[in-house]
C-alpha atoms as a PDB file:
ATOM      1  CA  UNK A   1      25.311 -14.623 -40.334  1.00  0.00           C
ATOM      2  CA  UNK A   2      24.761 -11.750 -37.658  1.00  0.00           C
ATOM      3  CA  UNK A   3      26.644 -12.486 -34.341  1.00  0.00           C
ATOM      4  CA  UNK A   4      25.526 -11.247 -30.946  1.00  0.00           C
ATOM      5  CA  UNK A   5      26.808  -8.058 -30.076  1.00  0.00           C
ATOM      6  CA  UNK A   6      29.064  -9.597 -27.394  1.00  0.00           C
ATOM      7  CA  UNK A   7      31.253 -11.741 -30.206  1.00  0.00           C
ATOM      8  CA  UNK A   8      32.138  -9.002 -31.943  1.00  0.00           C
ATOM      9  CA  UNK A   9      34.012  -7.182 -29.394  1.00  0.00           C
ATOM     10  CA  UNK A  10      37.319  -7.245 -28.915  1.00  0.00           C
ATOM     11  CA  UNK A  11      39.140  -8.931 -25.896  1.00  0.00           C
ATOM     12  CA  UNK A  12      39.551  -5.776 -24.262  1.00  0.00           C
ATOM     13  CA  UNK A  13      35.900  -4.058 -24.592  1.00  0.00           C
ATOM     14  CA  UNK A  14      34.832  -7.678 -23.719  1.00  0.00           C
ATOM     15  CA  UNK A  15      36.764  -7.516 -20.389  1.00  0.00           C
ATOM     16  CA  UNK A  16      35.154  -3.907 -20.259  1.00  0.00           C
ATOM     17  CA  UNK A  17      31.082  -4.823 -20.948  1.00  0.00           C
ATOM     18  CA  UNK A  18      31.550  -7.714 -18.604  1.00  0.00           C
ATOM     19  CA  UNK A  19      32.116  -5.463 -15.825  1.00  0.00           C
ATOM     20  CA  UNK A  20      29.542  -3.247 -16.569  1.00  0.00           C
ATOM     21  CA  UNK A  21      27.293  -5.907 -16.767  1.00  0.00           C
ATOM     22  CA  UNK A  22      28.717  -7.257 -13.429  1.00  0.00           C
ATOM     23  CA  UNK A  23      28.019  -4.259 -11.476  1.00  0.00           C
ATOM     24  CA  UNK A  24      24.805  -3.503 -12.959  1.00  0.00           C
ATOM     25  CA  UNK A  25      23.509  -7.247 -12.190  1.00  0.00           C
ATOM     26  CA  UNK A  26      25.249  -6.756  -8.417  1.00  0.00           C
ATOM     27  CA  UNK A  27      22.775  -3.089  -8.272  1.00  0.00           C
ATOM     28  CA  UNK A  28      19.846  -4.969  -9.470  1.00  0.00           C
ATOM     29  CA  UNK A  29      19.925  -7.480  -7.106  1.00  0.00           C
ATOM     30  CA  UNK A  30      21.171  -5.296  -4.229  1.00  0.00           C
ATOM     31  CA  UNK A  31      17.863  -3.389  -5.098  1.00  0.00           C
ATOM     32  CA  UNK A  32      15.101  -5.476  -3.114  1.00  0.00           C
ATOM     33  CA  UNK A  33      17.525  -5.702  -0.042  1.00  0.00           C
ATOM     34  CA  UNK A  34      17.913  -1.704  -0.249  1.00  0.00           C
ATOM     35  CA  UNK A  35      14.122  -1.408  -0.477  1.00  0.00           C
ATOM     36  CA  UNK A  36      13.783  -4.058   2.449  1.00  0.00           C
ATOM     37  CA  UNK A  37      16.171  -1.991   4.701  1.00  0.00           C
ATOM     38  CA  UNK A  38      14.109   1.370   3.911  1.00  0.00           C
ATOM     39  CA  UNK A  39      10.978  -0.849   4.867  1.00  0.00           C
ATOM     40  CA  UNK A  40      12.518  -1.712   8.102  1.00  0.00           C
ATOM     41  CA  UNK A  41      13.195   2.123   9.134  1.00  0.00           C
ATOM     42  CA  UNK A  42       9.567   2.870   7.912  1.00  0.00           C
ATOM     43  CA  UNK A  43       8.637   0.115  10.425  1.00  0.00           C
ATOM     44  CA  UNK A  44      10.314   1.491  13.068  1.00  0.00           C
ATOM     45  CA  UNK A  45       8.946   5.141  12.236  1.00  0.00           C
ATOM     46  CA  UNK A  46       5.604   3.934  12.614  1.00  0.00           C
ATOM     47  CA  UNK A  47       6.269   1.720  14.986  1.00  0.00           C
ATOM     48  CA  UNK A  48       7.645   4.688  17.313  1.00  0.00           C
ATOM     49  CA  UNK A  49       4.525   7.167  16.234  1.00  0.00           C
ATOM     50  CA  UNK A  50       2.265   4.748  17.092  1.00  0.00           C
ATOM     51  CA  UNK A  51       3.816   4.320  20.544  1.00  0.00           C
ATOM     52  CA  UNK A  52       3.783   7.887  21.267  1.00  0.00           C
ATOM     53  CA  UNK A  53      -0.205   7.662  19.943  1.00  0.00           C
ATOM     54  CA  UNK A  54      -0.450   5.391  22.306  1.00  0.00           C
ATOM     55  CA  UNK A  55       0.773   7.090  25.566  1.00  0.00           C
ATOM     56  CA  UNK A  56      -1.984  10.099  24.926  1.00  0.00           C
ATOM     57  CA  UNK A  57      -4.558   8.273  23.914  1.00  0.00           C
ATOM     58  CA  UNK A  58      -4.154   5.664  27.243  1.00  0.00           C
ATOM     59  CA  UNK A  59      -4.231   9.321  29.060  1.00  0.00           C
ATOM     60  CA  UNK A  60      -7.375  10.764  27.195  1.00  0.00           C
ATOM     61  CA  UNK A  61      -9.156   7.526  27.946  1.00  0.00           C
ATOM     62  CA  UNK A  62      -8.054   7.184  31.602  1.00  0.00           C
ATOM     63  CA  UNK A  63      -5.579   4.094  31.238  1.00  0.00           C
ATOM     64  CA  UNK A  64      -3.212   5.343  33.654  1.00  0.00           C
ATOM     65  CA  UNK A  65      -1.730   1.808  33.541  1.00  0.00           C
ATOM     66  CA  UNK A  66      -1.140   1.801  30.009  1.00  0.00           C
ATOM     67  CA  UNK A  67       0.094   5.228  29.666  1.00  0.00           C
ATOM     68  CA  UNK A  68       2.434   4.729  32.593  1.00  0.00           C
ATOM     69  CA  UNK A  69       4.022   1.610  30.849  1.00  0.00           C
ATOM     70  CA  UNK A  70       4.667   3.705  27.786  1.00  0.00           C
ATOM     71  CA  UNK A  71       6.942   5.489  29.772  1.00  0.00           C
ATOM     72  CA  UNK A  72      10.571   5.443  29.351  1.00  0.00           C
ATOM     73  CA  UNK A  73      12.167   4.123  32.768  1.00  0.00           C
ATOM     74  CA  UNK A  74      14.251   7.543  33.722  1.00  0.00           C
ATOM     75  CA  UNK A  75      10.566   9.420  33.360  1.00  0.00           C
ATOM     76  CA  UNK A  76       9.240   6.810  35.681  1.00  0.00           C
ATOM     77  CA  UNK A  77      11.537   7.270  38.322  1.00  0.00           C
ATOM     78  CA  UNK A  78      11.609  10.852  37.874  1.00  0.00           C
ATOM     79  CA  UNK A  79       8.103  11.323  38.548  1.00  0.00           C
ATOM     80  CA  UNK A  80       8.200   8.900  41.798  1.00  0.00           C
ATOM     81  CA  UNK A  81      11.140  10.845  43.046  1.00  0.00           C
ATOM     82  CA  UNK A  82       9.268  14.871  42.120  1.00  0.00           C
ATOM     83  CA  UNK A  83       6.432  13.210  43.837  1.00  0.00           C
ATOM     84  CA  UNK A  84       8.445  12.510  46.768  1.00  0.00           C
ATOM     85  CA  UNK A  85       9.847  15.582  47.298  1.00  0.00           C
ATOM     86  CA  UNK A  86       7.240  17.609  46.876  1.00  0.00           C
ATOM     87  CA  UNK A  87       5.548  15.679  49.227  1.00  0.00           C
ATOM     88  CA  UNK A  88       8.907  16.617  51.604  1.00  0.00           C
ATOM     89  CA  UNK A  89       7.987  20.035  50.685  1.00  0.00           C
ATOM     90  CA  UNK A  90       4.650  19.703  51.716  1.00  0.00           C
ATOM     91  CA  UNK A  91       5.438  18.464  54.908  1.00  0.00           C
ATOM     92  CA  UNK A  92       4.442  15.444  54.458  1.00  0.00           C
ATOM     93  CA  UNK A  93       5.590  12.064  56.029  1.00  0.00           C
ATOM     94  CA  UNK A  94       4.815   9.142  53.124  1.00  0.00           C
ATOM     95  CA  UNK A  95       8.309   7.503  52.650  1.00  0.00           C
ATOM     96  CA  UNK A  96       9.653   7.269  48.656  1.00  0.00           C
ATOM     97  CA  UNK A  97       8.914   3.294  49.006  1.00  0.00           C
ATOM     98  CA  UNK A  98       4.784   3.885  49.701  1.00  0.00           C
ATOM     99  CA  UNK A  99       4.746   6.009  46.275  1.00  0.00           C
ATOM    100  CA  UNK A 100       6.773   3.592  44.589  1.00  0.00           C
ATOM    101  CA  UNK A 101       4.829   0.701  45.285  1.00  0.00           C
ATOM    102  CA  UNK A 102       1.288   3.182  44.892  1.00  0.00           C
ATOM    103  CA  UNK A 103       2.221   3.954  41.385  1.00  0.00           C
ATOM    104  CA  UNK A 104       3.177   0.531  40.789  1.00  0.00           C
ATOM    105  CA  UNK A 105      -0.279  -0.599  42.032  1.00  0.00           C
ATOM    106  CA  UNK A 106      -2.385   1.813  40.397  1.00  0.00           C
ATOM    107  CA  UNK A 107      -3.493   2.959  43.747  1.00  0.00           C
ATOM    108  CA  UNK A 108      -4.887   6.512  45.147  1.00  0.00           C
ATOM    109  CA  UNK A 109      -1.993   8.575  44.386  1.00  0.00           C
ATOM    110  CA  UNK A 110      -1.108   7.707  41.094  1.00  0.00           C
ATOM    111  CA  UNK A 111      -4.414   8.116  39.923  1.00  0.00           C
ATOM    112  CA  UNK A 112      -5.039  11.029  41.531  1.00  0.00           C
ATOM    113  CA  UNK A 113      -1.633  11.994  39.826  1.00  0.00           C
ATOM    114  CA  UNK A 114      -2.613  11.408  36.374  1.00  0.00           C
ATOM    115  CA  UNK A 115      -5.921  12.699  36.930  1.00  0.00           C
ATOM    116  CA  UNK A 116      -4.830  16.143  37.925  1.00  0.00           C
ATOM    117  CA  UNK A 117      -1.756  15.766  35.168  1.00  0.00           C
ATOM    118  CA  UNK A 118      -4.741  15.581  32.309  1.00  0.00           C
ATOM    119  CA  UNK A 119      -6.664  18.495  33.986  1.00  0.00           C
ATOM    120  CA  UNK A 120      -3.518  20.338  33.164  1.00  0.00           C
ATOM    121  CA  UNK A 121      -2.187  19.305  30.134  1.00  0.00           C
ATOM    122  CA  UNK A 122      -4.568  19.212  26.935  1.00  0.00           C
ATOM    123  CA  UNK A 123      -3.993  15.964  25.711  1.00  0.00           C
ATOM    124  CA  UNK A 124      -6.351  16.341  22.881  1.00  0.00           C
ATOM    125  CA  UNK A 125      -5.166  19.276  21.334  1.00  0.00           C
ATOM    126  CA  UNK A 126      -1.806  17.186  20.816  1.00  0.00           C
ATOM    127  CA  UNK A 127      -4.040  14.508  19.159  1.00  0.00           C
ATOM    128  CA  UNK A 128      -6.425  16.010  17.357  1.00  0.00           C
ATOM    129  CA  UNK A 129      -5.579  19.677  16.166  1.00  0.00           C
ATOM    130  CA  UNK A 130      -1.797  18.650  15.604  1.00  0.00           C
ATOM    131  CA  UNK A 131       0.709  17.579  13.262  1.00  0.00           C
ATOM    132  CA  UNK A 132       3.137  14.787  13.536  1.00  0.00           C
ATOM    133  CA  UNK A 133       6.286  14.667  12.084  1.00  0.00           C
ATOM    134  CA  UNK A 134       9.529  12.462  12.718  1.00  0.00           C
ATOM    135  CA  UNK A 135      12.484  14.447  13.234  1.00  0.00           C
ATOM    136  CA  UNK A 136      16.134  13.493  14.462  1.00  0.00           C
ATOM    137  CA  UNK A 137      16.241   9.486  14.865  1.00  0.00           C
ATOM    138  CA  UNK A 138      18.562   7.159  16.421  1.00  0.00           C
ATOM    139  CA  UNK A 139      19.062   3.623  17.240  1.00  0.00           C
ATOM    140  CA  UNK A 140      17.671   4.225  20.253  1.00  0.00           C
ATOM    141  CA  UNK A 141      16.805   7.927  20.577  1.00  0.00           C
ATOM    142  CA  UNK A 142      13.736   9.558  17.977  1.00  0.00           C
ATOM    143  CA  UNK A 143      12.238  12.618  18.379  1.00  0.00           C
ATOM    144  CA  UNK A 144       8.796  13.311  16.979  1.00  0.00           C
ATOM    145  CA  UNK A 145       7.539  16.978  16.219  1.00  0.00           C
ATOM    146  CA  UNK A 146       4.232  17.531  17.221  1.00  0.00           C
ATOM    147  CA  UNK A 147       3.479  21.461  15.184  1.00  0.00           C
ATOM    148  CA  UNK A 148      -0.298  22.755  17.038  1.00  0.00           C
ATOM    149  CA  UNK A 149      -1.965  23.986  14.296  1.00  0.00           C
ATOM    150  CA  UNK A 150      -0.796  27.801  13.827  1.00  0.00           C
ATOM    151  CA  UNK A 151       2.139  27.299  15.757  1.00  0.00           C
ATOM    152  CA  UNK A 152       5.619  28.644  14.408  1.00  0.00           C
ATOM    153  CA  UNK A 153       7.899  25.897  16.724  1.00  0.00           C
ATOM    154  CA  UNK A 154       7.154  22.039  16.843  1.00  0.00           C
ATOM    155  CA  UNK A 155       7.003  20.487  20.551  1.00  0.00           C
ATOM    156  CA  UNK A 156      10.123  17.850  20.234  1.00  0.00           C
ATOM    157  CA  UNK A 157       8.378  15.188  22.523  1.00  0.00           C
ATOM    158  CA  UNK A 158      11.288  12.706  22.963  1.00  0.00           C
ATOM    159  CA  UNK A 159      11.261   9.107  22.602  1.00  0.00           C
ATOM    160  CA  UNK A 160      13.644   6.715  23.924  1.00  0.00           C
ATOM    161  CA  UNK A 161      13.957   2.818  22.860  1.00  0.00           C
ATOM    162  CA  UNK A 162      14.387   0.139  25.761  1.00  0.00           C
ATOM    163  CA  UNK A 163      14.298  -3.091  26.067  1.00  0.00           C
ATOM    164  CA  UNK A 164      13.298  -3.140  22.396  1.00  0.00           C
ATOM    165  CA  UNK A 165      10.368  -0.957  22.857  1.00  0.00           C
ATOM    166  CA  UNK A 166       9.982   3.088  21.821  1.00  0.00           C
ATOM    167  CA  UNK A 167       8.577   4.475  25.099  1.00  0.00           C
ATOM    168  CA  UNK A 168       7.778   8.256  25.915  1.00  0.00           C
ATOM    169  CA  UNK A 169      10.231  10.656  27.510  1.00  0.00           C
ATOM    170  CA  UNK A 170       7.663  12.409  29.524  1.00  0.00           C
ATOM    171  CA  UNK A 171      10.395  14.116  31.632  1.00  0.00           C
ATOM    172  CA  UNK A 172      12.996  14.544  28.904  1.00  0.00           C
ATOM    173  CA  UNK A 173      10.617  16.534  26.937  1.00  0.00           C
ATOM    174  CA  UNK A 174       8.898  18.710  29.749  1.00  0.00           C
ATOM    175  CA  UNK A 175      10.766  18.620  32.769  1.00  0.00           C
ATOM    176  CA  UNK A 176      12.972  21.720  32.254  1.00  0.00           C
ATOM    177  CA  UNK A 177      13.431  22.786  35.609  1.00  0.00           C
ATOM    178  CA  UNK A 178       9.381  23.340  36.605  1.00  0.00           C
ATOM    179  CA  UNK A 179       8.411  20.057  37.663  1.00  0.00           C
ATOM    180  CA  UNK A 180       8.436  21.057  41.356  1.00  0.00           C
ATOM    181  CA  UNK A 181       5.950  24.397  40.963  1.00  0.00           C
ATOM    182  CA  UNK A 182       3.577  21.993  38.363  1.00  0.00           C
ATOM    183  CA  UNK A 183       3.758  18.799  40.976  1.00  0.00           C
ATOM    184  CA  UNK A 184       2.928  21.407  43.486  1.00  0.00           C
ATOM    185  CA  UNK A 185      -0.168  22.199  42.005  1.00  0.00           C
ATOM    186  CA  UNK A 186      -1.024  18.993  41.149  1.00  0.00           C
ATOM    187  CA  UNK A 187      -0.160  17.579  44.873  1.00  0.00           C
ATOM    188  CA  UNK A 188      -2.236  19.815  46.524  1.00  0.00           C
ATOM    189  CA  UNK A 189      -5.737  18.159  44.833  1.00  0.00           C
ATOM    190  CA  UNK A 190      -4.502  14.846  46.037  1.00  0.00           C
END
């Protein structure tokens, strides 16, 4: 009579083959969890990218109001406040609480600001003639490369995740230090 290959083992390399088996029944079931928690970053990739898709297309198509809710809250403010003060500049008299509640209204100003902002910023050339890639991502902090087709260096555009939504880091990515010459130029149309 032929016994199963466990029987004839001794004590010992039983001991031993049990934990083998152990471990490799505790790998095979750890797999689907393992693929479940690569599924949930993939999610959130796309999830992100699709966000960021979102903000340029609402610009290309003129849905200031969607674009401006894709908008992490520190670019928000940041905008109101340049706005502001190059208003100040200007010599102007509106008070920071009139822009405010004009953005937040989708009223003359912040559609004249958006409509001079996509005037001066090619908003198609970021969706159509470049490449997308994720780089560096956080819990609540991504970046996404956007490479223009022949370029050398990727645009890092930065994303930021509140309230449990990716929004865009408008100012994070471009605001280094020339907001106040390009809201200048763009403030003098409106």
């Amino acid at each position: 009579m032929i016994q199963p290959f466990f029987y004839t083992l001794s004590g010992m390399n039983k001991l031993v083959l049990s934990i083998i088996l152990a471990s490799m029944s505790c790998i095979v079931l750890a797999g689907p969890f393992a693929v479940s928690a690569e599924e949930d970053i993939n999610v959130e990739i796309d999830v992100m990218l699709a966000r960021a898709e979102y903000f340029f297309k609402s610009l290309s198509k003129g849905e200031y109001d969607a674009a401006w809710d894709s908008l992490s809250d520190n670019s928000r403010k940041t905008i109101i406040d340049d706005v502001y003060k190059t208003y100040q500049k200007m010599g102007g008299q509106i008070q920071r609480a009139a822009i405010e509640q004009d953005f937040n209204n989708s009223g003359t100003i912040f559609h004249n600001y958006w409509n001079s902002f996509e005037q001066n910023f090619d908003i198609l050339m970021i969706l159509d003639d470049s490449r997308w890639q994720t780089g560096m991502m956080e819990q609540h902090k991504a970046e996404i490369n956007i490479t223009y087709k022949g370029s050398k260096n990727p645009l890092k555009l930065k994303m930021v995740k509140e309230n449990d939504l990716w929004k865009v880091g408008l100012v994070e990515t471009f605001w280094q230090g020339k907001s106040m010459d390009v809201l200048q130029s763009i403030l003098k149309f409106i």
